[in-house]
PDB file of N, CA and C in Angstrom:
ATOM      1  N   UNK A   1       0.856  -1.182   0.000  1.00  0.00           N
ATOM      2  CA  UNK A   1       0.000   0.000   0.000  1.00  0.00           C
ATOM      3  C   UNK A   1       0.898   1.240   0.000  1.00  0.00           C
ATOM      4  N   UNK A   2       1.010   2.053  -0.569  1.00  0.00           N
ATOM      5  CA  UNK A   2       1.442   3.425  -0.739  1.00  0.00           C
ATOM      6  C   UNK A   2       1.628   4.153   0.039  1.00  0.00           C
ATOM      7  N   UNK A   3       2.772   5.121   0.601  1.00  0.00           N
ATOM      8  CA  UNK A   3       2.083   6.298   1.940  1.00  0.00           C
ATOM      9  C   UNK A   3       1.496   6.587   1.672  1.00  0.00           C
ATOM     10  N   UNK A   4       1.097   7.826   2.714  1.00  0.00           N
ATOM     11  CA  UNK A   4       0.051   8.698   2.714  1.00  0.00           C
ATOM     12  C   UNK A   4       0.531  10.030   2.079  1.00  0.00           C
ATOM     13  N   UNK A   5       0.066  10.153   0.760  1.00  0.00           N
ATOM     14  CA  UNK A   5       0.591  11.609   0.691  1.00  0.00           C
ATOM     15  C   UNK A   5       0.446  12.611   1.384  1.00  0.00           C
ATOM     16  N   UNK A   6       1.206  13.774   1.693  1.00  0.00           N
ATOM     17  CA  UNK A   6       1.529  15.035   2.379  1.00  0.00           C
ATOM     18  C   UNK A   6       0.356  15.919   1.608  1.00  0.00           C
ATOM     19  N   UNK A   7      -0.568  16.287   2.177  1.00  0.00           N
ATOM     20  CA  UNK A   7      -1.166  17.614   2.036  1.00  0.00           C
ATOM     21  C   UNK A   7      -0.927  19.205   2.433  1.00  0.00           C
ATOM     22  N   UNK A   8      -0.565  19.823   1.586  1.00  0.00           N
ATOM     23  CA  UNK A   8      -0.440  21.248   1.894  1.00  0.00           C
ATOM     24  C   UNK A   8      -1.620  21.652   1.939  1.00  0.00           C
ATOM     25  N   UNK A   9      -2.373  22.101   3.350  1.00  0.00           N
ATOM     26  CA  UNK A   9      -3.425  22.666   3.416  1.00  0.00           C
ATOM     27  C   UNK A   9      -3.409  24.034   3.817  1.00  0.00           C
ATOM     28  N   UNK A  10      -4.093  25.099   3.436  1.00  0.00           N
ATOM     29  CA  UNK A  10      -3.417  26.164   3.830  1.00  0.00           C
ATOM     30  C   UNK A  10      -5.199  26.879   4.681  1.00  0.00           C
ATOM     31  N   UNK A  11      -4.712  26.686   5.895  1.00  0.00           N
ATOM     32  CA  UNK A  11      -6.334  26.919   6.752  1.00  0.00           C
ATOM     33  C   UNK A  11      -6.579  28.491   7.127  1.00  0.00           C
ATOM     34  N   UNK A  12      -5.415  29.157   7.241  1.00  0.00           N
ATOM     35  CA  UNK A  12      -5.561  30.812   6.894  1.00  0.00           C
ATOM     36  C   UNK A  12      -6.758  31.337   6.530  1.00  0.00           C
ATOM     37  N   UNK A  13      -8.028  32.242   6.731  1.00  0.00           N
ATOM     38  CA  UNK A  13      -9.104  32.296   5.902  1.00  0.00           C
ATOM     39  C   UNK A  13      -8.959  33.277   5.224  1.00  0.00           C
ATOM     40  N   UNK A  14      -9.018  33.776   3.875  1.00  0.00           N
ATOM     41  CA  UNK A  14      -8.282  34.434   2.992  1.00  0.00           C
ATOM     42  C   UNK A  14      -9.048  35.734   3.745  1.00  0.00           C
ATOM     43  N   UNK A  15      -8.491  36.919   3.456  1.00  0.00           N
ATOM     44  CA  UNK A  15      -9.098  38.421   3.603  1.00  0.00           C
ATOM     45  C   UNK A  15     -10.565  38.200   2.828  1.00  0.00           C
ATOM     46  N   UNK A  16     -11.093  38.675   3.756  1.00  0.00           N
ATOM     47  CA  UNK A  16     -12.298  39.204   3.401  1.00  0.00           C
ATOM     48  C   UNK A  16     -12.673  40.547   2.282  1.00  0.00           C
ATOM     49  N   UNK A  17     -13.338  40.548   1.312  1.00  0.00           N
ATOM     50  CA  UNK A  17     -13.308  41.529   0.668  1.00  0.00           C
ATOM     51  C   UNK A  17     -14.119  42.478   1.425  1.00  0.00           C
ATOM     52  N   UNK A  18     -14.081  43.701   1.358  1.00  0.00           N
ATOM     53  CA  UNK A  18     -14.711  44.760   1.706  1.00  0.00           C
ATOM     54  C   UNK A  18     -14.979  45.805   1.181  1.00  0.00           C
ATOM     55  N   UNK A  19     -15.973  46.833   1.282  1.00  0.00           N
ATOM     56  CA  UNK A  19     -16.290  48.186  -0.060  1.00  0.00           C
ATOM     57  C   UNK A  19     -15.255  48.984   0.266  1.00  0.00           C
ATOM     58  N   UNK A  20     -14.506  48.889  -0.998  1.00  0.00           N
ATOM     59  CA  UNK A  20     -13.509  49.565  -1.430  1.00  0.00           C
ATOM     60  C   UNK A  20     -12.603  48.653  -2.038  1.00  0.00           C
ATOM     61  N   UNK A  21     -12.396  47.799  -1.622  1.00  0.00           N
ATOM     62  CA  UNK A  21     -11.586  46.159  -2.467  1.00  0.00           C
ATOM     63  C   UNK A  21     -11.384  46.736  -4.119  1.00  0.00           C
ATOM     64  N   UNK A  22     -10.236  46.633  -4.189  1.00  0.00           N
ATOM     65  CA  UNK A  22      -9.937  47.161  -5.650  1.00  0.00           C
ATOM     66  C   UNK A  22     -10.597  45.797  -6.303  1.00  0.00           C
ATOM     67  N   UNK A  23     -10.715  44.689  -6.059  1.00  0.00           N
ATOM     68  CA  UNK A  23     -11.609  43.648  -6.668  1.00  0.00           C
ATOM     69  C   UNK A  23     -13.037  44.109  -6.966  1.00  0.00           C
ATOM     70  N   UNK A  24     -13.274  44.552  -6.416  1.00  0.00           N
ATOM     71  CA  UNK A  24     -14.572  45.446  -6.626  1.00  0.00           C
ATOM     72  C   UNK A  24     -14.671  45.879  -7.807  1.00  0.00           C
ATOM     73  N   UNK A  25     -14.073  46.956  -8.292  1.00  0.00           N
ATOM     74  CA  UNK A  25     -13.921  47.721  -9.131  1.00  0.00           C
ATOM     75  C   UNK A  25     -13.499  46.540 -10.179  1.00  0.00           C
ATOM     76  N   UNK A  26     -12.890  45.778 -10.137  1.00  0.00           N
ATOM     77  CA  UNK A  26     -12.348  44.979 -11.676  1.00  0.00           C
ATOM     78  C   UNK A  26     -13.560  43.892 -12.043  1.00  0.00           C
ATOM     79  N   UNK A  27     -14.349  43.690 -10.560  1.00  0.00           N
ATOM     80  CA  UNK A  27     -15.547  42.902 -10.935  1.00  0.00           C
ATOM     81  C   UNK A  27     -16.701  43.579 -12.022  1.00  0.00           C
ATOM     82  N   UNK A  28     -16.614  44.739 -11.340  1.00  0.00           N
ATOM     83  CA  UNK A  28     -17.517  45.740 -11.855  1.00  0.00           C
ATOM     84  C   UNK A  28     -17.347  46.091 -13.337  1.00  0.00           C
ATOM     85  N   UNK A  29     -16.045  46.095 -13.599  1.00  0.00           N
ATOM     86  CA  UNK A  29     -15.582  46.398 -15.077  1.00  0.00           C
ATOM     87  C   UNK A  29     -16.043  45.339 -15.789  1.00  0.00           C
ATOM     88  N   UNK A  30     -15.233  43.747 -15.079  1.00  0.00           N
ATOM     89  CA  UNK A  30     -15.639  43.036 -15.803  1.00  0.00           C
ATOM     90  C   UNK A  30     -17.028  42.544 -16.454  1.00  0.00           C
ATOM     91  N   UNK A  31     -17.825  43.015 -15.211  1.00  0.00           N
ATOM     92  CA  UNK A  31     -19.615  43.100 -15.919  1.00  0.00           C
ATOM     93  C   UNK A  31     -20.351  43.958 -16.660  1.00  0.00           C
ATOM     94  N   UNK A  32     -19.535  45.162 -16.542  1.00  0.00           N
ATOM     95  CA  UNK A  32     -19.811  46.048 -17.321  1.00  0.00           C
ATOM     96  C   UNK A  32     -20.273  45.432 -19.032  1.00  0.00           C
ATOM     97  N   UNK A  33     -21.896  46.080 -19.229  1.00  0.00           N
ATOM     98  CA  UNK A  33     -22.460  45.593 -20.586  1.00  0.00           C
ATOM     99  C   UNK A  33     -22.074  44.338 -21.247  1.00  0.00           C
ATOM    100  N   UNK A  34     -22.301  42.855 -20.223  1.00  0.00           N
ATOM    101  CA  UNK A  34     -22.367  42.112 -20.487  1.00  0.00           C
ATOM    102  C   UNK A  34     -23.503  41.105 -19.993  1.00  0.00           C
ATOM    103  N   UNK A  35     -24.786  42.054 -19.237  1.00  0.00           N
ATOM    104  CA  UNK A  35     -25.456  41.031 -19.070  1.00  0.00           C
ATOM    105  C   UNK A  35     -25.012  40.210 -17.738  1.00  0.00           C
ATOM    106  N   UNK A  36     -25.975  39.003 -17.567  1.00  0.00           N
ATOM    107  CA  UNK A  36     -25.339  37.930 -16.231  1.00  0.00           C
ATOM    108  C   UNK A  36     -24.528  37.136 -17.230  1.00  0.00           C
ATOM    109  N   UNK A  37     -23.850  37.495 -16.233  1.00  0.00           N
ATOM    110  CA  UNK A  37     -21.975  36.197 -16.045  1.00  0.00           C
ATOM    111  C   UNK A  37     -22.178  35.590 -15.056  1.00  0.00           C
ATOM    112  N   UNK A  38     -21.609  33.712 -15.401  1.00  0.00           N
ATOM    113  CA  UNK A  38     -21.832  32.993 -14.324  1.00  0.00           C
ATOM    114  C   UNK A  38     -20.819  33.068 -13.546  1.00  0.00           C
ATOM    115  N   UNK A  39     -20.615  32.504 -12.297  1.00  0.00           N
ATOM    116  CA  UNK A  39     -19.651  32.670 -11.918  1.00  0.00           C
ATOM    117  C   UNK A  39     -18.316  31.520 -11.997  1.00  0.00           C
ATOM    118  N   UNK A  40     -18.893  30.540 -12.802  1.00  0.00           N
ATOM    119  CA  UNK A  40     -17.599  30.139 -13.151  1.00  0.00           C
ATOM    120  C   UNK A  40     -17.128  30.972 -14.814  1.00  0.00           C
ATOM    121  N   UNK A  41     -17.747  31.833 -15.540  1.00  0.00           N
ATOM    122  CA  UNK A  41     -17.265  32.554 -16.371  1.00  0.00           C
ATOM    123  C   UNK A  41     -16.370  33.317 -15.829  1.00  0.00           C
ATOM    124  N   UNK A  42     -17.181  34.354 -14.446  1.00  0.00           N
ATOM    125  CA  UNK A  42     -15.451  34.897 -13.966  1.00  0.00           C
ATOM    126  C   UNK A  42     -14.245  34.511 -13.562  1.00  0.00           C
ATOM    127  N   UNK A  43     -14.762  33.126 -12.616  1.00  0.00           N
ATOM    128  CA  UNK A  43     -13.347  32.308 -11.887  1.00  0.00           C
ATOM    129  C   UNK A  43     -12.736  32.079 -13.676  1.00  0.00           C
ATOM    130  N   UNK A  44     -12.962  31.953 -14.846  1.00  0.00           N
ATOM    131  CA  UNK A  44     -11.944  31.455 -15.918  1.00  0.00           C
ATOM    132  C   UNK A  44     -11.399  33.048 -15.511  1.00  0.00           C
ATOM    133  N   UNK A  45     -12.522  34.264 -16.047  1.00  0.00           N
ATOM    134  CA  UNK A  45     -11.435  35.117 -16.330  1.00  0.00           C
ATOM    135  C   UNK A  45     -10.692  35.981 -15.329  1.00  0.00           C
ATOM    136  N   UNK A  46     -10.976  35.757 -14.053  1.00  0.00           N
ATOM    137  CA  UNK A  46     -10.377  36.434 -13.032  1.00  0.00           C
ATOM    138  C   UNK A  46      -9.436  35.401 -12.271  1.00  0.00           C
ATOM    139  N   UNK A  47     -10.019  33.994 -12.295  1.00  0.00           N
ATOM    140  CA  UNK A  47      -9.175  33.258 -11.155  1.00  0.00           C
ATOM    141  C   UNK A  47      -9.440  33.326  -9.572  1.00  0.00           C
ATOM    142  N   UNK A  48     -10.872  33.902  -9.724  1.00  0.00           N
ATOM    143  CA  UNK A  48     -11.036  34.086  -8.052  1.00  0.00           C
ATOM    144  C   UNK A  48     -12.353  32.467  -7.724  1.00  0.00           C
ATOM    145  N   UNK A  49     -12.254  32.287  -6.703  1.00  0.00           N
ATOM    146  CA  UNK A  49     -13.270  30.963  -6.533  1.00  0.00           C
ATOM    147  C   UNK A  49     -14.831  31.758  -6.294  1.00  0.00           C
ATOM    148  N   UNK A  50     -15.664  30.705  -6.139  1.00  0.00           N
ATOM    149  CA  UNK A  50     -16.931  31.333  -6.138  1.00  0.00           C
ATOM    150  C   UNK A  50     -17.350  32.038  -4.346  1.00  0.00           C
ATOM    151  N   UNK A  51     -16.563  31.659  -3.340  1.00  0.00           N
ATOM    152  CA  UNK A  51     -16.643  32.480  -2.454  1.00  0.00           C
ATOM    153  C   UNK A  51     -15.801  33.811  -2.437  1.00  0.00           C
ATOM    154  N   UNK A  52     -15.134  34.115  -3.157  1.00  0.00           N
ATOM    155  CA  UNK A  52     -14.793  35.165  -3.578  1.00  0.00           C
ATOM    156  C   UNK A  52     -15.673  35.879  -4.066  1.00  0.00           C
ATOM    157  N   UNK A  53     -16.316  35.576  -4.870  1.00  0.00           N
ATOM    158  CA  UNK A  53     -16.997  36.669  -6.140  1.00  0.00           C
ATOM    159  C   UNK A  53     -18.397  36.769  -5.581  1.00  0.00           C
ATOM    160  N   UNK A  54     -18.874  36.011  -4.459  1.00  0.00           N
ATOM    161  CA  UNK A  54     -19.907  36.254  -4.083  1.00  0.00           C
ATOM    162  C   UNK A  54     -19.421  37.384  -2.869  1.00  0.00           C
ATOM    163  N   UNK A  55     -18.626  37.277  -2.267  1.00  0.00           N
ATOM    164  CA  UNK A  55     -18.353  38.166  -0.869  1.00  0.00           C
ATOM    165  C   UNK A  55     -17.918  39.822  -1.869  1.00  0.00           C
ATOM    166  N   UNK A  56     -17.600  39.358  -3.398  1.00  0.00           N
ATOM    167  CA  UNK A  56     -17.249  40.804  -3.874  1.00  0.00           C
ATOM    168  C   UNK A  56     -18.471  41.376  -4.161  1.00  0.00           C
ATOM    169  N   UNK A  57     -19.455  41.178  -4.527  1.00  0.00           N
ATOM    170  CA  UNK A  57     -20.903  41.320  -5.363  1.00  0.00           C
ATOM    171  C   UNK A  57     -20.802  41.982  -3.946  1.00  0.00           C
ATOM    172  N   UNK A  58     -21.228  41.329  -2.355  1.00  0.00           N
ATOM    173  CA  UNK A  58     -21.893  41.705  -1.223  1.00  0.00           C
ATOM    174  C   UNK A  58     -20.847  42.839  -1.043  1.00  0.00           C
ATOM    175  N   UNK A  59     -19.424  42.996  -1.145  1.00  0.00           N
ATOM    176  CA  UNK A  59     -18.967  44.143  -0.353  1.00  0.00           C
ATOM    177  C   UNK A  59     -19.341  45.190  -1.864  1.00  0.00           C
ATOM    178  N   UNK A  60     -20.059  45.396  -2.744  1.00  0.00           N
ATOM    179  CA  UNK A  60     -20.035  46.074  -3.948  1.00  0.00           C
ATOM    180  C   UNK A  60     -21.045  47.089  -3.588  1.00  0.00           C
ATOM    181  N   UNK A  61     -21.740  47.378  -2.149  1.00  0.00           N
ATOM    182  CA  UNK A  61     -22.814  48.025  -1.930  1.00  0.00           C
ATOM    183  C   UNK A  61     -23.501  48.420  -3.026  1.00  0.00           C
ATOM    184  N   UNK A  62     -24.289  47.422  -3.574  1.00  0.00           N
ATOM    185  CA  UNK A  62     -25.117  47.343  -4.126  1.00  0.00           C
ATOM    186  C   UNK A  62     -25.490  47.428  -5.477  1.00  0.00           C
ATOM    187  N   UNK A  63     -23.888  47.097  -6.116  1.00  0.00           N
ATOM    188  CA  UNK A  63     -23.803  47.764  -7.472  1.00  0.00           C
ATOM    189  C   UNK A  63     -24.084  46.341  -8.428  1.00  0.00           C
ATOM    190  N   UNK A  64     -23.702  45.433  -8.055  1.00  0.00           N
ATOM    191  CA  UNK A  64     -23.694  44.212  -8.191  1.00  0.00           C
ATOM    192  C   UNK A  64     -24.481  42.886  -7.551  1.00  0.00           C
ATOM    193  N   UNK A  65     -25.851  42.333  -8.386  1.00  0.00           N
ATOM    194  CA  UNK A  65     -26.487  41.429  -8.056  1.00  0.00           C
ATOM    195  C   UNK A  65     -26.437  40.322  -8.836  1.00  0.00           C
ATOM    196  N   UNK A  66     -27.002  39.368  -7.729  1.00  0.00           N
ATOM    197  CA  UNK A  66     -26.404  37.885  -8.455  1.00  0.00           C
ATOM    198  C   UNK A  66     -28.080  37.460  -8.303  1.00  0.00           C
ATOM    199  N   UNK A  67     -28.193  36.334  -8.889  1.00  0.00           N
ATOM    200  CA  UNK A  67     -29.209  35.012  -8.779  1.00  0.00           C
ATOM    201  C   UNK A  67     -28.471  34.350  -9.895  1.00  0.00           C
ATOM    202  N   UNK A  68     -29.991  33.338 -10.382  1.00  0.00           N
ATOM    203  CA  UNK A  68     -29.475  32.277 -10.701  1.00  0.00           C
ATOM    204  C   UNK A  68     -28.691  31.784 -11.711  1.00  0.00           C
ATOM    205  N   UNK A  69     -28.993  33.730 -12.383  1.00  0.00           N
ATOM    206  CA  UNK A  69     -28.353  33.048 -14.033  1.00  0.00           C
ATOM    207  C   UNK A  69     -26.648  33.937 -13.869  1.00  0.00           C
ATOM    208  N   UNK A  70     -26.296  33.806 -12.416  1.00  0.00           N
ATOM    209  CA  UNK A  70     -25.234  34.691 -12.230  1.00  0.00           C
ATOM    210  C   UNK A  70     -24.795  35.908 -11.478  1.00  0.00           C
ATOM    211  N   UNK A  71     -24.449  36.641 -12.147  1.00  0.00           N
ATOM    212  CA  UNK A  71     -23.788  38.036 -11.405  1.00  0.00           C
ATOM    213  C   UNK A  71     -24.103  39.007 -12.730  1.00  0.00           C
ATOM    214  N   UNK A  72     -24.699  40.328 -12.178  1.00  0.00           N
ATOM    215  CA  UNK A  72     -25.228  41.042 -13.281  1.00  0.00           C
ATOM    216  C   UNK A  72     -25.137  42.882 -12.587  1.00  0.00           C
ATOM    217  N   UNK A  73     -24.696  43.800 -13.618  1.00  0.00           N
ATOM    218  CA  UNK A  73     -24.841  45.030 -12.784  1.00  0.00           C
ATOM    219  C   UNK A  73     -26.158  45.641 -12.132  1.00  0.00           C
ATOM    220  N   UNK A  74     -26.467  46.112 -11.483  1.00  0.00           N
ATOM    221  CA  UNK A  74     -27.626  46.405 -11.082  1.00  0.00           C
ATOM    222  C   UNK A  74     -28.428  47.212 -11.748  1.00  0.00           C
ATOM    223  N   UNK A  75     -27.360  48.368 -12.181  1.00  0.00           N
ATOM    224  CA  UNK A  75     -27.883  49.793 -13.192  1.00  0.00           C
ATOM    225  C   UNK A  75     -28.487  48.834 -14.701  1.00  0.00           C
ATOM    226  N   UNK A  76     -27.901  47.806 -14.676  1.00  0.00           N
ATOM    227  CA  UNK A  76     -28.288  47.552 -16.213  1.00  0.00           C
ATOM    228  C   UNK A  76     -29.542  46.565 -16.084  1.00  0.00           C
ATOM    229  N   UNK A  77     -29.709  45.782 -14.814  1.00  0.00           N
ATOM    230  CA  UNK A  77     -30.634  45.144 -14.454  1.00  0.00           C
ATOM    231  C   UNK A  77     -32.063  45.570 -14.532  1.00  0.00           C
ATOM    232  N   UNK A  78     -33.357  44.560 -15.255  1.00  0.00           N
ATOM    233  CA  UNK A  78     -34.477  45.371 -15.206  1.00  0.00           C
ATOM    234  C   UNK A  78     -35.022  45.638 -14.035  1.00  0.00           C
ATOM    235  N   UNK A  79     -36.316  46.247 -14.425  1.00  0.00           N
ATOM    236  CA  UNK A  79     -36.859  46.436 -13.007  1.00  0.00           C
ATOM    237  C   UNK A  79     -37.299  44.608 -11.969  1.00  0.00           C
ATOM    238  N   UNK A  80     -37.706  43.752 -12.978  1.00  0.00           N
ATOM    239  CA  UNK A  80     -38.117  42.368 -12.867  1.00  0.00           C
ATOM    240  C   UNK A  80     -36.765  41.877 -12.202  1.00  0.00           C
ATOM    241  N   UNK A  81     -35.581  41.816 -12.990  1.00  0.00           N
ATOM    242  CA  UNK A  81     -34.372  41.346 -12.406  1.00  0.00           C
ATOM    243  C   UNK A  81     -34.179  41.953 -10.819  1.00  0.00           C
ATOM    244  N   UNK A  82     -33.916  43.181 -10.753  1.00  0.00           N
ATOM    245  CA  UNK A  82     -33.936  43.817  -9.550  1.00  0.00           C
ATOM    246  C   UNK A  82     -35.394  43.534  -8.679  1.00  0.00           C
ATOM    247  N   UNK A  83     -35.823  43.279  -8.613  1.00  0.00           N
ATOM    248  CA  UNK A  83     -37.313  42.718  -7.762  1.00  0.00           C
ATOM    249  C   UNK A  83     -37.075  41.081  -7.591  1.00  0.00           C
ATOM    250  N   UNK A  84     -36.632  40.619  -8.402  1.00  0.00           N
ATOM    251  CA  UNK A  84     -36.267  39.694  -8.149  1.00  0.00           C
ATOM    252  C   UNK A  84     -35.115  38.986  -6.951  1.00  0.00           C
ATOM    253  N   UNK A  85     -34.253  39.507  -7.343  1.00  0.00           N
ATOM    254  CA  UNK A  85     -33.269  39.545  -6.835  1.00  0.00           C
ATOM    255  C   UNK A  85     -33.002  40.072  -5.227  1.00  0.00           C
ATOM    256  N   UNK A  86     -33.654  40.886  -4.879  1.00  0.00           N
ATOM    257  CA  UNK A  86     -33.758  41.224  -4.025  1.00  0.00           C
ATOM    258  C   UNK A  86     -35.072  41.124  -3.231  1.00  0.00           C
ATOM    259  N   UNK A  87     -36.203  40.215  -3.809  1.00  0.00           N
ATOM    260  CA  UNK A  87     -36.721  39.453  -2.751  1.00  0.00           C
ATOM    261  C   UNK A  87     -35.607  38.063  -2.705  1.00  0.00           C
ATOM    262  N   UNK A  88     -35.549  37.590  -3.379  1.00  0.00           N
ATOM    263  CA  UNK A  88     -34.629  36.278  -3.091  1.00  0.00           C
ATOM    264  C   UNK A  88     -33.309  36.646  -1.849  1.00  0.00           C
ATOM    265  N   UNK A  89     -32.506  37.556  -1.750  1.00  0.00           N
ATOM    266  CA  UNK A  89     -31.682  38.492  -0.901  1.00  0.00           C
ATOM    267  C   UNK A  89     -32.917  38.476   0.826  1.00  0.00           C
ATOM    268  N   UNK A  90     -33.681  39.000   0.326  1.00  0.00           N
ATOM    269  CA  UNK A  90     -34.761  38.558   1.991  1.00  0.00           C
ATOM    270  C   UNK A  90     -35.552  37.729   2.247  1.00  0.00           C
ATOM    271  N   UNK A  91     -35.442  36.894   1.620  1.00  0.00           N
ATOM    272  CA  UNK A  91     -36.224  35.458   1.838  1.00  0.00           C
ATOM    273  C   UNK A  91     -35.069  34.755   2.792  1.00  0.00           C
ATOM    274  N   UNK A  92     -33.654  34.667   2.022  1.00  0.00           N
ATOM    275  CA  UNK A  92     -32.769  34.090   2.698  1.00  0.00           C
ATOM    276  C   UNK A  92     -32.656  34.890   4.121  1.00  0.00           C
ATOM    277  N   UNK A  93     -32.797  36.155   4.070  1.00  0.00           N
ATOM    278  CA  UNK A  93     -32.762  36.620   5.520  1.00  0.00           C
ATOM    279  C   UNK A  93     -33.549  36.178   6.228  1.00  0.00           C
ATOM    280  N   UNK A  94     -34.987  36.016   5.665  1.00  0.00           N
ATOM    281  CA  UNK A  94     -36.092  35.575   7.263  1.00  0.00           C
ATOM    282  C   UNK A  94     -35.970  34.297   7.633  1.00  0.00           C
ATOM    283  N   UNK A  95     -35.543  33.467   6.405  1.00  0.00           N
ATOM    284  CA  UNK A  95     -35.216  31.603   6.782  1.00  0.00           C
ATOM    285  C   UNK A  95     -33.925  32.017   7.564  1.00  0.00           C
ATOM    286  N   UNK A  96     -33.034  32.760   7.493  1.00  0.00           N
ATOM    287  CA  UNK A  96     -31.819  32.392   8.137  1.00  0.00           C
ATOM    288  C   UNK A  96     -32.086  32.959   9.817  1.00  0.00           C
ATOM    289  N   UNK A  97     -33.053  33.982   9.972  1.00  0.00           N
ATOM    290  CA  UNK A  97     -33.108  34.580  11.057  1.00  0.00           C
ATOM    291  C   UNK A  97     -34.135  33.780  11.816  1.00  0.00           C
ATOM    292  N   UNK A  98     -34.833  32.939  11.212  1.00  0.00           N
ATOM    293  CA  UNK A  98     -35.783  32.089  11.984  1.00  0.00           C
ATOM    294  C   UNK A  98     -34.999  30.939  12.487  1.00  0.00           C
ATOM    295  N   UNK A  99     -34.354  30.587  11.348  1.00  0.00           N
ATOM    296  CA  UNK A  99     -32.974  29.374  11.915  1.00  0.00           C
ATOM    297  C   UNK A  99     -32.107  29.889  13.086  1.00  0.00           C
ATOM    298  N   UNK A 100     -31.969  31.614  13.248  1.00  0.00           N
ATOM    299  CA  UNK A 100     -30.865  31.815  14.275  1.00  0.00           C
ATOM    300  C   UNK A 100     -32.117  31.507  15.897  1.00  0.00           C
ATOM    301  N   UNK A 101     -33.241  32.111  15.636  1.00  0.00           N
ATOM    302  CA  UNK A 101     -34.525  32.025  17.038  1.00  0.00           C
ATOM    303  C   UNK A 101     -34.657  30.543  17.263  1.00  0.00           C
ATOM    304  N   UNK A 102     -34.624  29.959  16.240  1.00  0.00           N
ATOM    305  CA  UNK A 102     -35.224  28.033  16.631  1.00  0.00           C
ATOM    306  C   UNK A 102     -33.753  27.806  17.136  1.00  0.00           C
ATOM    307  N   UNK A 103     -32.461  28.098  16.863  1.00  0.00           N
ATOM    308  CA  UNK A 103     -31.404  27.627  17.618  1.00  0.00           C
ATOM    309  C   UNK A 103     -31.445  28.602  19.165  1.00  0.00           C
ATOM    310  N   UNK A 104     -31.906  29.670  19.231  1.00  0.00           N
ATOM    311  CA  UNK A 104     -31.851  29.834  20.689  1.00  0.00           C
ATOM    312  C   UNK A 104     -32.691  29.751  21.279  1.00  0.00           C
ATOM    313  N   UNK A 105     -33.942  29.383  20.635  1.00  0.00           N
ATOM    314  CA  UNK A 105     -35.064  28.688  21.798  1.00  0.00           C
ATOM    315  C   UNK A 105     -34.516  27.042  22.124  1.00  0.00           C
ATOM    316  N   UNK A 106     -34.182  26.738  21.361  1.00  0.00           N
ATOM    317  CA  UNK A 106     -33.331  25.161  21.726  1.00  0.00           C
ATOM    318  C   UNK A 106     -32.495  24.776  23.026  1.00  0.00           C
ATOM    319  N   UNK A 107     -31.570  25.514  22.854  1.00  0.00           N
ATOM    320  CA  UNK A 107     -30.789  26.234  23.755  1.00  0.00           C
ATOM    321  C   UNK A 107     -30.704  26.853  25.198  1.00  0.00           C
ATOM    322  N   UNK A 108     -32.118  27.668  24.919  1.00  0.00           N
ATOM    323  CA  UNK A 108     -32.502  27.936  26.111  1.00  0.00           C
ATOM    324  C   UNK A 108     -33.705  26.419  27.265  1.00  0.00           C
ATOM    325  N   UNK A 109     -33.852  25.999  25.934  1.00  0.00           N
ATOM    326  CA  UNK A 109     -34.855  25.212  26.821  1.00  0.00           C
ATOM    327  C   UNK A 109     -34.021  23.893  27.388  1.00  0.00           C
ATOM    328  N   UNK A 110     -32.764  23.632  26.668  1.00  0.00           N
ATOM    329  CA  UNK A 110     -31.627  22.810  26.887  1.00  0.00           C
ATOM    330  C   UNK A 110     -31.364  23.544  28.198  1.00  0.00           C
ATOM    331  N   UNK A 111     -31.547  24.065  29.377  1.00  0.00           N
ATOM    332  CA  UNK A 111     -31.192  25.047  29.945  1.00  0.00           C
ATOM    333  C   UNK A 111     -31.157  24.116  31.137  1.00  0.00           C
TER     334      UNK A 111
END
């Protein structure tokens, strides 16, 4: 049987993007009048993974929305796209905030 190969794992959690992230700005270019791009269209042309390009869209205050068919500018987005998009953006908020109350009523009653 073979060793075990050596893994280089690198557990560091990369920087967080944030508004102002010059990634920002090159995301932004790169969508510029093209419609939704998926996001493995950008990882070819940028090289960033898909938790990247989603944390860039979110630090993009608001210039940049995603669903399903991708990542798309907002200004160029219709009114349907943008309604869209941003109920889907608070849907995930009330499921996630009901998930945070059912874990601390749990919790508390674990008490």
């Amino acid at each position: 049987m073979p060793a075990a190969a050596q893994l280089d794992l690198d557990f560091d959690r990369p920087t967080r993007p944030v508004e102002g992230d010059a990634r920002v700005d090159e995301l932004i270019r790169l969508l510029a009048d093209r419609g939704w791009t998926t996001g493995r269209e950008i990882r070819i042309a940028q090289g960033w993974d898909e938790r990247t390009i989603r944390a860039l869209a979110a630090a993009s205050d608001g210039q940049i929305l995603s669903g399903q068919q991708g990542y798309k500018l907002t200004r160029q987005a219709t009114p349907e796209e943008m309604q869209h998009a941003t109920s889907w953006l608070e849907s995930q908020a009330k499921e996630m905030s009901q998930r945070a109350g059912a874990i601390r009523r749990r919790w508390h009653a674990a008490r």
